[in-house]
N, C-alpha and C. Protein backbone atom coordinates (compact mmCIF):
# COMPACT_ATOMS: atom_id res chain seq x y z
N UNK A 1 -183.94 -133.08 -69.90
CA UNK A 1 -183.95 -132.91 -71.34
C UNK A 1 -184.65 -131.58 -71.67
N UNK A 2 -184.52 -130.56 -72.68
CA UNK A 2 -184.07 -129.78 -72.70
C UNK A 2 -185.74 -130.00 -74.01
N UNK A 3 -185.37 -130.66 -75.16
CA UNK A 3 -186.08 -131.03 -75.82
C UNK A 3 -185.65 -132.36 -76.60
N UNK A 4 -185.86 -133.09 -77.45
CA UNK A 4 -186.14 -134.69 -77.66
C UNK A 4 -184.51 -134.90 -77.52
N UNK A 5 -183.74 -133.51 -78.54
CA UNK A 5 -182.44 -134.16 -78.94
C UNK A 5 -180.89 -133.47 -77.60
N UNK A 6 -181.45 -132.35 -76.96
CA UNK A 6 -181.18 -131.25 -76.17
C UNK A 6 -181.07 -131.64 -74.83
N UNK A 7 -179.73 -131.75 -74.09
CA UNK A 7 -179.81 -132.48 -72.55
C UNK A 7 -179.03 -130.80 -72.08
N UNK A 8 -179.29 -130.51 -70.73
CA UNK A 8 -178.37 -129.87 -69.90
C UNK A 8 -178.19 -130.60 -69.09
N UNK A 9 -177.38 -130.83 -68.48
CA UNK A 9 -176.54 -131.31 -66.77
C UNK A 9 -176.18 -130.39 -66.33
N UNK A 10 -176.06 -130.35 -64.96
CA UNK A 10 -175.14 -129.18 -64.41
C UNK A 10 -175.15 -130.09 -62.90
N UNK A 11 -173.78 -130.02 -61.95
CA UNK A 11 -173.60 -130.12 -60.69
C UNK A 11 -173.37 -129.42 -60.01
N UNK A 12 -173.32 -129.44 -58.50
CA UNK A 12 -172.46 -128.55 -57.73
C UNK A 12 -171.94 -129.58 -56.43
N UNK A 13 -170.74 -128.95 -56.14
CA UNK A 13 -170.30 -129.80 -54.91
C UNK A 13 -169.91 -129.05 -54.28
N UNK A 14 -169.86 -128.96 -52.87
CA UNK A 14 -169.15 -128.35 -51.87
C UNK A 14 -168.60 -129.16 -51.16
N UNK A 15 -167.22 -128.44 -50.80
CA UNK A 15 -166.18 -129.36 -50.20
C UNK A 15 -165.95 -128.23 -48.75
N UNK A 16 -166.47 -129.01 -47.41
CA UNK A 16 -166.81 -128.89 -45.88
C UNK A 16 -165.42 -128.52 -45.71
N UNK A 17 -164.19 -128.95 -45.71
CA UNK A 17 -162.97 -129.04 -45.65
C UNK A 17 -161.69 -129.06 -46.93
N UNK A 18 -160.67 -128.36 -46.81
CA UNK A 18 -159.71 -128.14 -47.46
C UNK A 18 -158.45 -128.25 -46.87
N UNK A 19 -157.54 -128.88 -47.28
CA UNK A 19 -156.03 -128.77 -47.25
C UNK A 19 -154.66 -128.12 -47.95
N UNK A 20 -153.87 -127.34 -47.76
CA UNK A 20 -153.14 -126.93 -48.75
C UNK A 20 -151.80 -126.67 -47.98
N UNK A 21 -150.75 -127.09 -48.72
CA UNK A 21 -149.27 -126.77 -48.86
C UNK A 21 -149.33 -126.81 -50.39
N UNK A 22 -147.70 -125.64 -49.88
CA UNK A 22 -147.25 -125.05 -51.27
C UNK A 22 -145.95 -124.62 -51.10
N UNK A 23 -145.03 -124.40 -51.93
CA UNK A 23 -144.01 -123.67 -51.76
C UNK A 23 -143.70 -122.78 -52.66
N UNK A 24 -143.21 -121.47 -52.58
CA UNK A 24 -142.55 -120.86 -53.13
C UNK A 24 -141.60 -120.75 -54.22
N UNK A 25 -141.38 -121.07 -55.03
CA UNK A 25 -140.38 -121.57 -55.86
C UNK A 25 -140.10 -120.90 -57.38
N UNK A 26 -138.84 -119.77 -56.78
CA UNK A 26 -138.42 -119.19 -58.12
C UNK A 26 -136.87 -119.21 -58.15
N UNK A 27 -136.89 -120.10 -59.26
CA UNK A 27 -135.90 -120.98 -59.38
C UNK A 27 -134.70 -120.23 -60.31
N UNK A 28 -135.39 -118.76 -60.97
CA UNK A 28 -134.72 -117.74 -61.83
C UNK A 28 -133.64 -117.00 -61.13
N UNK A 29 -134.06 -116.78 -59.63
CA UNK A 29 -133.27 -115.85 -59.13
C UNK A 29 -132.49 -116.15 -58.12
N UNK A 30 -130.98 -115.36 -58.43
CA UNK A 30 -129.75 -116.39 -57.30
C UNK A 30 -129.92 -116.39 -55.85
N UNK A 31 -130.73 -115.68 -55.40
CA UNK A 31 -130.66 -115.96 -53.96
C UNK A 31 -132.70 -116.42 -53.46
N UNK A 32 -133.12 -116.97 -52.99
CA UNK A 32 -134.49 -117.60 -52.82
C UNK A 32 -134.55 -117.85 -51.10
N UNK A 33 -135.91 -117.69 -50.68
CA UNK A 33 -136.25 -118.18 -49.81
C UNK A 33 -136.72 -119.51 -49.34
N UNK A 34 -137.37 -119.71 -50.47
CA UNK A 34 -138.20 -120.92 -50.44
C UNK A 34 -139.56 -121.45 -49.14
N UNK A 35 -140.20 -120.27 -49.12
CA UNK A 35 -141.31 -120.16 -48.26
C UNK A 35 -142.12 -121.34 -48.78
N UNK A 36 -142.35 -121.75 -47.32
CA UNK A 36 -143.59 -122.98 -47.51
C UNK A 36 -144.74 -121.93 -46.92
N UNK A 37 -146.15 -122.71 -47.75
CA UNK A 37 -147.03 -122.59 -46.89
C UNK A 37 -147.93 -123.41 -47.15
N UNK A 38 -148.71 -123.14 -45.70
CA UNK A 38 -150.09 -124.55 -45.26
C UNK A 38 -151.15 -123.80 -44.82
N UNK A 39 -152.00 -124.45 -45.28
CA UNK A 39 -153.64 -124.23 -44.39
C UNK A 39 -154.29 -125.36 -43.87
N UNK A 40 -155.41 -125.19 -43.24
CA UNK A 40 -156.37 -126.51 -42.47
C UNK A 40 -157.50 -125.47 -42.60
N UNK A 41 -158.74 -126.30 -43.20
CA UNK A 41 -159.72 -125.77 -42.59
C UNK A 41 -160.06 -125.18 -43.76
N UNK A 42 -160.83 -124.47 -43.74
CA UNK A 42 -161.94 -123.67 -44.94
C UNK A 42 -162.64 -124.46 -46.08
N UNK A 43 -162.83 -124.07 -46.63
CA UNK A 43 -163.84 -125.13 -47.86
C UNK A 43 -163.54 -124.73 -49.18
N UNK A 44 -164.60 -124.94 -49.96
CA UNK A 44 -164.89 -124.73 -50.93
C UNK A 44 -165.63 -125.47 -51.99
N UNK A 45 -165.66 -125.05 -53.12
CA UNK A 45 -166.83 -125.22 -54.47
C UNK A 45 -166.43 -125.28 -55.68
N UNK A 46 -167.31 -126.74 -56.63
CA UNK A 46 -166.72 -126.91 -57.58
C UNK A 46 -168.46 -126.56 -58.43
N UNK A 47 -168.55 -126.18 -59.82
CA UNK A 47 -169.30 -126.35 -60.41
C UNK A 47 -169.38 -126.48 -61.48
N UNK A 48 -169.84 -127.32 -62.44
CA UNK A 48 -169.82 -127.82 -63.59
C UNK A 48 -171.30 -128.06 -64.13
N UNK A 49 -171.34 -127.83 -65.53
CA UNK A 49 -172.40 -127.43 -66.60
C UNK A 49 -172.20 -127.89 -67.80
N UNK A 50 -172.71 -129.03 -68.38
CA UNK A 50 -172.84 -129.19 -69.67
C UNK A 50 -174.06 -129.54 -70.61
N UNK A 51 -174.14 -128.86 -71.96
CA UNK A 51 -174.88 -128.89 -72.78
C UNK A 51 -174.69 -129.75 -73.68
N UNK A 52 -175.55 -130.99 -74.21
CA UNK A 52 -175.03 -131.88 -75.06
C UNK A 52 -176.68 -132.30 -76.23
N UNK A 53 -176.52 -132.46 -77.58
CA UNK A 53 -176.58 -132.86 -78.27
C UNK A 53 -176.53 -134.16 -78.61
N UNK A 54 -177.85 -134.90 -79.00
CA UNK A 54 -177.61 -136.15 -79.13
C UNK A 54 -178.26 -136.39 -80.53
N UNK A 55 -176.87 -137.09 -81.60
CA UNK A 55 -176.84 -137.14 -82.65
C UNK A 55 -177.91 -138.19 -82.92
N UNK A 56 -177.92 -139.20 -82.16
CA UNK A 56 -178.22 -140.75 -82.47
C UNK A 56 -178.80 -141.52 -81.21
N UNK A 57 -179.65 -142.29 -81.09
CA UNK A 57 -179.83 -142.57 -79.21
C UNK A 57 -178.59 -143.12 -78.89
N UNK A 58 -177.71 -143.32 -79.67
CA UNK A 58 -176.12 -143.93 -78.81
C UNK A 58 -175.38 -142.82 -78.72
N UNK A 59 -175.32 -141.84 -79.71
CA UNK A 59 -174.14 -140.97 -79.94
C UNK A 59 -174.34 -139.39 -80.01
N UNK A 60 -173.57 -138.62 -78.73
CA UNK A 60 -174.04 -137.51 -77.93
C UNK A 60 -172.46 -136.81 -78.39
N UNK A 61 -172.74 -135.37 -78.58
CA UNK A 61 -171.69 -134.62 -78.18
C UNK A 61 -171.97 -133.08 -77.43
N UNK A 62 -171.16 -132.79 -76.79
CA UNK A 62 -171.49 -131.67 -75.90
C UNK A 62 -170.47 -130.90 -75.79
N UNK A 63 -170.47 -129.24 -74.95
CA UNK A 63 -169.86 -129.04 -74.45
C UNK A 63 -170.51 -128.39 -73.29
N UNK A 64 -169.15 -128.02 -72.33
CA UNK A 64 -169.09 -127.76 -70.75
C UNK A 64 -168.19 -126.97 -70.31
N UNK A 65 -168.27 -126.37 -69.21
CA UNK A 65 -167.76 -125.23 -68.34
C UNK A 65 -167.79 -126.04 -66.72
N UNK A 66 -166.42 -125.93 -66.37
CA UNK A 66 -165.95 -126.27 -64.86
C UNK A 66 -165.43 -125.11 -64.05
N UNK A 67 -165.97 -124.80 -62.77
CA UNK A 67 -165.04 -123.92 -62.18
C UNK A 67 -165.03 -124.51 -60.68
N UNK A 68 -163.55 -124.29 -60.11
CA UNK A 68 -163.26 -124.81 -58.60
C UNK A 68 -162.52 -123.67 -57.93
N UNK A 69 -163.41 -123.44 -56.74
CA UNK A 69 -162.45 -122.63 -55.91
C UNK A 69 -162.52 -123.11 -54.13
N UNK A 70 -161.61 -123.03 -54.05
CA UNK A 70 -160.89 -123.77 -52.66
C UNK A 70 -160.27 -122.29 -52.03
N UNK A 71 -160.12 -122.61 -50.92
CA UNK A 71 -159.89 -121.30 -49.35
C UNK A 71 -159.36 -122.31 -48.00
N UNK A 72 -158.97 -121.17 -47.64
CA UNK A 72 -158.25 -121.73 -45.82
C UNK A 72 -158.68 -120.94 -44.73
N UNK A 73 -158.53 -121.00 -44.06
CA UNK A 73 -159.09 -119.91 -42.77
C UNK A 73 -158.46 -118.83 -42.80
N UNK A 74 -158.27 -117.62 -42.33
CA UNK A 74 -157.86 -116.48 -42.32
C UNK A 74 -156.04 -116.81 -41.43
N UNK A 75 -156.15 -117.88 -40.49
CA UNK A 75 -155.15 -118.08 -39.25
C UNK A 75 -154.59 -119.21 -40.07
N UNK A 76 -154.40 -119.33 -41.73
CA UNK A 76 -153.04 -120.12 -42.02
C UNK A 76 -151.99 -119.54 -41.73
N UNK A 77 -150.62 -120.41 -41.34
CA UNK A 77 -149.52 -120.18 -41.56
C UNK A 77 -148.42 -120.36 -42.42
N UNK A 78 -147.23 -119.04 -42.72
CA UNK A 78 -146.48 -119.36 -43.50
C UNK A 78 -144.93 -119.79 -43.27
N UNK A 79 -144.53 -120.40 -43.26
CA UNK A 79 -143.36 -121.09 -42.26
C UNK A 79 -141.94 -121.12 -43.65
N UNK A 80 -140.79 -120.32 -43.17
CA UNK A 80 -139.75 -120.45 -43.89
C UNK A 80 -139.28 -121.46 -43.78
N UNK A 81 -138.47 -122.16 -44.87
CA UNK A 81 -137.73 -123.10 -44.92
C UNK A 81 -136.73 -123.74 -45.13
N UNK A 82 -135.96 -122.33 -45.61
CA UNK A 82 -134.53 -122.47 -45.77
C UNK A 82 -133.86 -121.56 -44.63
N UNK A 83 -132.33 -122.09 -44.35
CA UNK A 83 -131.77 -121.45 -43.21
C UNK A 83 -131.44 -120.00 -43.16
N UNK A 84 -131.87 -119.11 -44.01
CA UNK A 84 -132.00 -117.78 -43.97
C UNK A 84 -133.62 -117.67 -43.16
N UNK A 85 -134.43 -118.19 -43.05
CA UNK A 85 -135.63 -117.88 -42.32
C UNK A 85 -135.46 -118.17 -40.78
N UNK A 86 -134.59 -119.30 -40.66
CA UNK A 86 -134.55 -119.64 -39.15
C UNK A 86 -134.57 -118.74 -37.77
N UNK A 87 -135.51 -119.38 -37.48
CA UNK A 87 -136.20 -118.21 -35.88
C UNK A 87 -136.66 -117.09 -36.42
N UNK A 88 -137.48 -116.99 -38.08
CA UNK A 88 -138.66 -115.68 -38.46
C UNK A 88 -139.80 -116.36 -37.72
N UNK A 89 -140.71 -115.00 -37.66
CA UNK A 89 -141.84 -115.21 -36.53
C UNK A 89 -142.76 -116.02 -38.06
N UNK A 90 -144.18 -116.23 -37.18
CA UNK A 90 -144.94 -117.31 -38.11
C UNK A 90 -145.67 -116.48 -38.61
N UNK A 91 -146.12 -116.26 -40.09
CA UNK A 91 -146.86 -115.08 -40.57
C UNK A 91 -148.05 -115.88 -40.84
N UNK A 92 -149.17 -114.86 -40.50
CA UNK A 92 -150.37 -115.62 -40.39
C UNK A 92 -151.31 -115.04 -42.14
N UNK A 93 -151.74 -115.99 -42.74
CA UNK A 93 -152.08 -115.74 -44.01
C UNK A 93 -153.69 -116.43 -44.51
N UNK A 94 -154.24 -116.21 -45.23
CA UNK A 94 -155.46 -116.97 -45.81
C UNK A 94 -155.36 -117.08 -47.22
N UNK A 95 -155.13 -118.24 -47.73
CA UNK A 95 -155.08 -118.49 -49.17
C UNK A 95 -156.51 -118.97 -49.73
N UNK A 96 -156.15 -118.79 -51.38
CA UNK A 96 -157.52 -119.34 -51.85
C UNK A 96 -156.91 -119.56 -53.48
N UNK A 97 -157.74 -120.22 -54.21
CA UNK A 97 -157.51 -120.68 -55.33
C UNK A 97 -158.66 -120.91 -56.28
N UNK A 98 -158.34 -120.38 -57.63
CA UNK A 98 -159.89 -120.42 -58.34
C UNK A 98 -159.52 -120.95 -59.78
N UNK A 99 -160.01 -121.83 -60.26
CA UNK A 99 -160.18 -122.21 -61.72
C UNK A 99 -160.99 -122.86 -62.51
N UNK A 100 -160.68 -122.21 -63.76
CA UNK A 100 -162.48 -122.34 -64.49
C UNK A 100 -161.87 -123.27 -65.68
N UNK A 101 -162.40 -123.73 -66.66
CA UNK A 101 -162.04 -123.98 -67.75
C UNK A 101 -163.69 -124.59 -68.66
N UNK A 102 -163.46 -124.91 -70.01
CA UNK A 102 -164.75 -125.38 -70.80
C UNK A 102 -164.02 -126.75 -71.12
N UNK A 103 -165.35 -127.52 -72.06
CA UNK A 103 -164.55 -128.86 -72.19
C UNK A 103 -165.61 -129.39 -73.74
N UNK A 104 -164.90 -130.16 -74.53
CA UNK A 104 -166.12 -130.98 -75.48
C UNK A 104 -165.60 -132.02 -74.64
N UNK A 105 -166.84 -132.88 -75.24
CA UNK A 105 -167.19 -134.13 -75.10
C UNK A 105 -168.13 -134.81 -76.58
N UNK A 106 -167.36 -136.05 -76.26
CA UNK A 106 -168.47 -137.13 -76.99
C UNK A 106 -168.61 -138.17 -76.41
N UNK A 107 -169.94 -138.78 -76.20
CA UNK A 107 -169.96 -139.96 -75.79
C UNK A 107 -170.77 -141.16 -76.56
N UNK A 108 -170.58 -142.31 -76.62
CA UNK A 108 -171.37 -143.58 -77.11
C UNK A 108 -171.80 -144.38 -75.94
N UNK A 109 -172.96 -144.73 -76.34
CA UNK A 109 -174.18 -145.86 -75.19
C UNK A 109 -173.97 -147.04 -75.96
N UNK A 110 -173.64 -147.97 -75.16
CA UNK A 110 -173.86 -149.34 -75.72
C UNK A 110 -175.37 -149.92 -75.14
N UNK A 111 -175.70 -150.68 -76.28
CA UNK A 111 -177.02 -151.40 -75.73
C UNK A 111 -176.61 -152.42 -74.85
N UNK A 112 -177.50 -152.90 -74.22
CA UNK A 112 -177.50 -154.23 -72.91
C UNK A 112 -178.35 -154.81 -74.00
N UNK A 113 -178.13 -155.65 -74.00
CA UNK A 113 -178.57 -156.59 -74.51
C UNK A 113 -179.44 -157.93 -72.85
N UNK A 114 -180.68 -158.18 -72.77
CA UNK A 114 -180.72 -158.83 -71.44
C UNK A 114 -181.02 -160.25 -71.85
């Protein structure tokens, strides 16, 4: 608590391991490859932060900021998948992915009653 009416939260997580497939897919143009690709391995991090306001001891509103970014090892591969790729060599790639966004919130506490 921040002060009587004033909370911050904030987390962090790290993720030891990651997985990813994906494909390629542009569906605009007449001729396509349709490249897959995969990773194993690498990690990544999520972190989240919120500031909240509490109107009432039941009734809170806030807002917050999320961001996640995920990775693969440097030795992913990208593997064609339609029969125009057949017998291309395996291209070796490292992907990664990042996104942020903010958020409100409101929440209500119910009493327990014991």
């Amino acid at each position: 608590m921040l002060t009587e009416r004033w909370r911050l939260n904030a987390d962090v997580a790290y993720l030891p391991w990651t997985g990813f497939k994906g494909r390629d897919y542009h569906l605009l143009r007449d001729m396509t490859t349709f490249d897959e690709q995969r990773g194993n391995g690498g990690g990544g991090v999520q972190i989240e932060g919120v500031l909240s306001y509490s109107i009432t001891k039941n009734i809170s509103v806030g807002v917050g900021g999320r961001y996640w970014a995920m990775w693969t090892k440097k030795d992913s591969d990208s593997l064609c998948s339609s029969s125009g790729c057949v017998g291309a060599p395996r291209i070796l790639a490292k992907y990664s992915m990042e996104r942020w966004g903010t958020f409100f919130q409101a929440s209500y506490k119910f009493d327990s009653k014991s």
